[in-house]
Protein backbone atom coordinates (compact mmCIF):
# COMPACT_ATOMS: atom_id res chain seq x y z
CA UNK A 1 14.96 -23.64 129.27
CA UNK A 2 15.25 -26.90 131.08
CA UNK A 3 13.58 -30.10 129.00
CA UNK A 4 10.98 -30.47 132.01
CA UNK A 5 9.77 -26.63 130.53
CA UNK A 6 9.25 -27.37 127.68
CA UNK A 7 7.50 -30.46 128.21
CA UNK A 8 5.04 -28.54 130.46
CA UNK A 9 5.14 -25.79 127.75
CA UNK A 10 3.67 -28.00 125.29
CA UNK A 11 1.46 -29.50 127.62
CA UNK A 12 0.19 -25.98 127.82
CA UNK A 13 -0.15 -25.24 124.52
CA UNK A 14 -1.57 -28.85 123.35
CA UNK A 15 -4.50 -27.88 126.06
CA UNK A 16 -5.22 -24.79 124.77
CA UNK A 17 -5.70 -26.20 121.54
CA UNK A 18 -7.43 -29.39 122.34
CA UNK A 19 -10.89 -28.20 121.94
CA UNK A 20 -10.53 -26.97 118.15
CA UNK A 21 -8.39 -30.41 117.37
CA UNK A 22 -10.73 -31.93 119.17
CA UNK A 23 -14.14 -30.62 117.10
CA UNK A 24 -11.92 -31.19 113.83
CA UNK A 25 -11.11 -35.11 115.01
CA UNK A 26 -15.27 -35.23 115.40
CA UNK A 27 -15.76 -34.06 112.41
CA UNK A 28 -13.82 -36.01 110.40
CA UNK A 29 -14.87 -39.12 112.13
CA UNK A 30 -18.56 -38.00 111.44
CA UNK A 31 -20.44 -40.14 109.08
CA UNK A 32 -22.65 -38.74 106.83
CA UNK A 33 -26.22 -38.96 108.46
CA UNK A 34 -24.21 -37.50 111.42
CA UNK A 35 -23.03 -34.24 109.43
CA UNK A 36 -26.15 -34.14 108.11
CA UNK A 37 -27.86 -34.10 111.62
CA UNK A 38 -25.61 -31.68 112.68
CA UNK A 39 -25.97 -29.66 109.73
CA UNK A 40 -29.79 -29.64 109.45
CA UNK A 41 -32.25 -27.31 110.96
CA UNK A 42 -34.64 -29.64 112.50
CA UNK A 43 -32.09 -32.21 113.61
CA UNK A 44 -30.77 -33.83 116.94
CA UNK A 45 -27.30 -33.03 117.88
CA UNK A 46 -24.38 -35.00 117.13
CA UNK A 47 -23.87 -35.60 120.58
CA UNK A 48 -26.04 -35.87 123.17
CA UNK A 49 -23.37 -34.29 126.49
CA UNK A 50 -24.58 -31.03 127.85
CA UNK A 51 -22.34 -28.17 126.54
CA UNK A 52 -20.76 -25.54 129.00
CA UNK A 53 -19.50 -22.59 127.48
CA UNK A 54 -19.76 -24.09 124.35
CA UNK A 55 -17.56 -26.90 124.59
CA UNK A 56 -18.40 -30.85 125.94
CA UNK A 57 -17.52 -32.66 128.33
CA UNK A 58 -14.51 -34.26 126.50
CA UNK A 59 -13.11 -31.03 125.94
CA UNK A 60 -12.87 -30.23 129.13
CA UNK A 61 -11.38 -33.55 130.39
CA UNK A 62 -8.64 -33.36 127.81
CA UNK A 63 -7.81 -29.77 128.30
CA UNK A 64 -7.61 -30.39 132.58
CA UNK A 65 -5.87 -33.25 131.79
CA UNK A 66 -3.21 -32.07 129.47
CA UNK A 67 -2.97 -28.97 132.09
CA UNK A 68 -2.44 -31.84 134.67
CA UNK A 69 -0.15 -33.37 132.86
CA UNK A 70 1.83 -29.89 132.27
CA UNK A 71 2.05 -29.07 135.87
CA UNK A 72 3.19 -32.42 136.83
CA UNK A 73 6.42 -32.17 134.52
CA UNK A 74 6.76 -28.85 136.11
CA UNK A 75 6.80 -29.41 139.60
CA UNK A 76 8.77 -33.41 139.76
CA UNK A 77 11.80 -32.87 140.02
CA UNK A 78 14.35 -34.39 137.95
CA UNK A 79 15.81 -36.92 139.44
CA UNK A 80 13.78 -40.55 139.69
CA UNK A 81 12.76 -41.53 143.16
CA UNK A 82 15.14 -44.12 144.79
CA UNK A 83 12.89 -47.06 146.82
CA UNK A 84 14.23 -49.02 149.70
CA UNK A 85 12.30 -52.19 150.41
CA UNK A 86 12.98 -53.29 154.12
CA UNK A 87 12.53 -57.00 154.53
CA UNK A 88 11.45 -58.05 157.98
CA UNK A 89 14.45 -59.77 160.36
């Protein structure tokens, strides 16, 4: 496997498991009345985004990036792009 596979492999991988790292970064970084919120019955949501398919908005924007940024190290090839500057005569 080349290096610019496995980079894109772990891209992969890191956006499969972005939403669970993700919900464990949240919380951790919960405060108390925030858990508690979360945790009661009656209370508001931690977060007010609108889920789809059970995730938030930031876990889909981290997961399409990190597929982004997977693809990209897949398909540039791996040489660095030479520029020419013309100056005018």
């Amino acid at each position: 496997m080349s290096q610019r596979s496995i980079v894109s492999l772990i891209c992969f991988a890191s956006a499969g498991a972005w939403p669970s790292v993700y919900a464990a970064l949240e919380s951790a970084l919960m405060s108390p009345l925030q858990a508690a919120l979360r945790d009661s019955i009656c209370g508001a949501p931690a977060h007010g985004a609108i889920a789809l398919l059970g995730h938030c908005p930031a876990c889909w924007v981290g997961s399409a990036m990190l597929i982004l940024a997977g693809l990209a190290a897949l398909v540039t090839s791996g040489r660095p792009a030479v520029m020419q500057i013309q100056t005018p005569a």
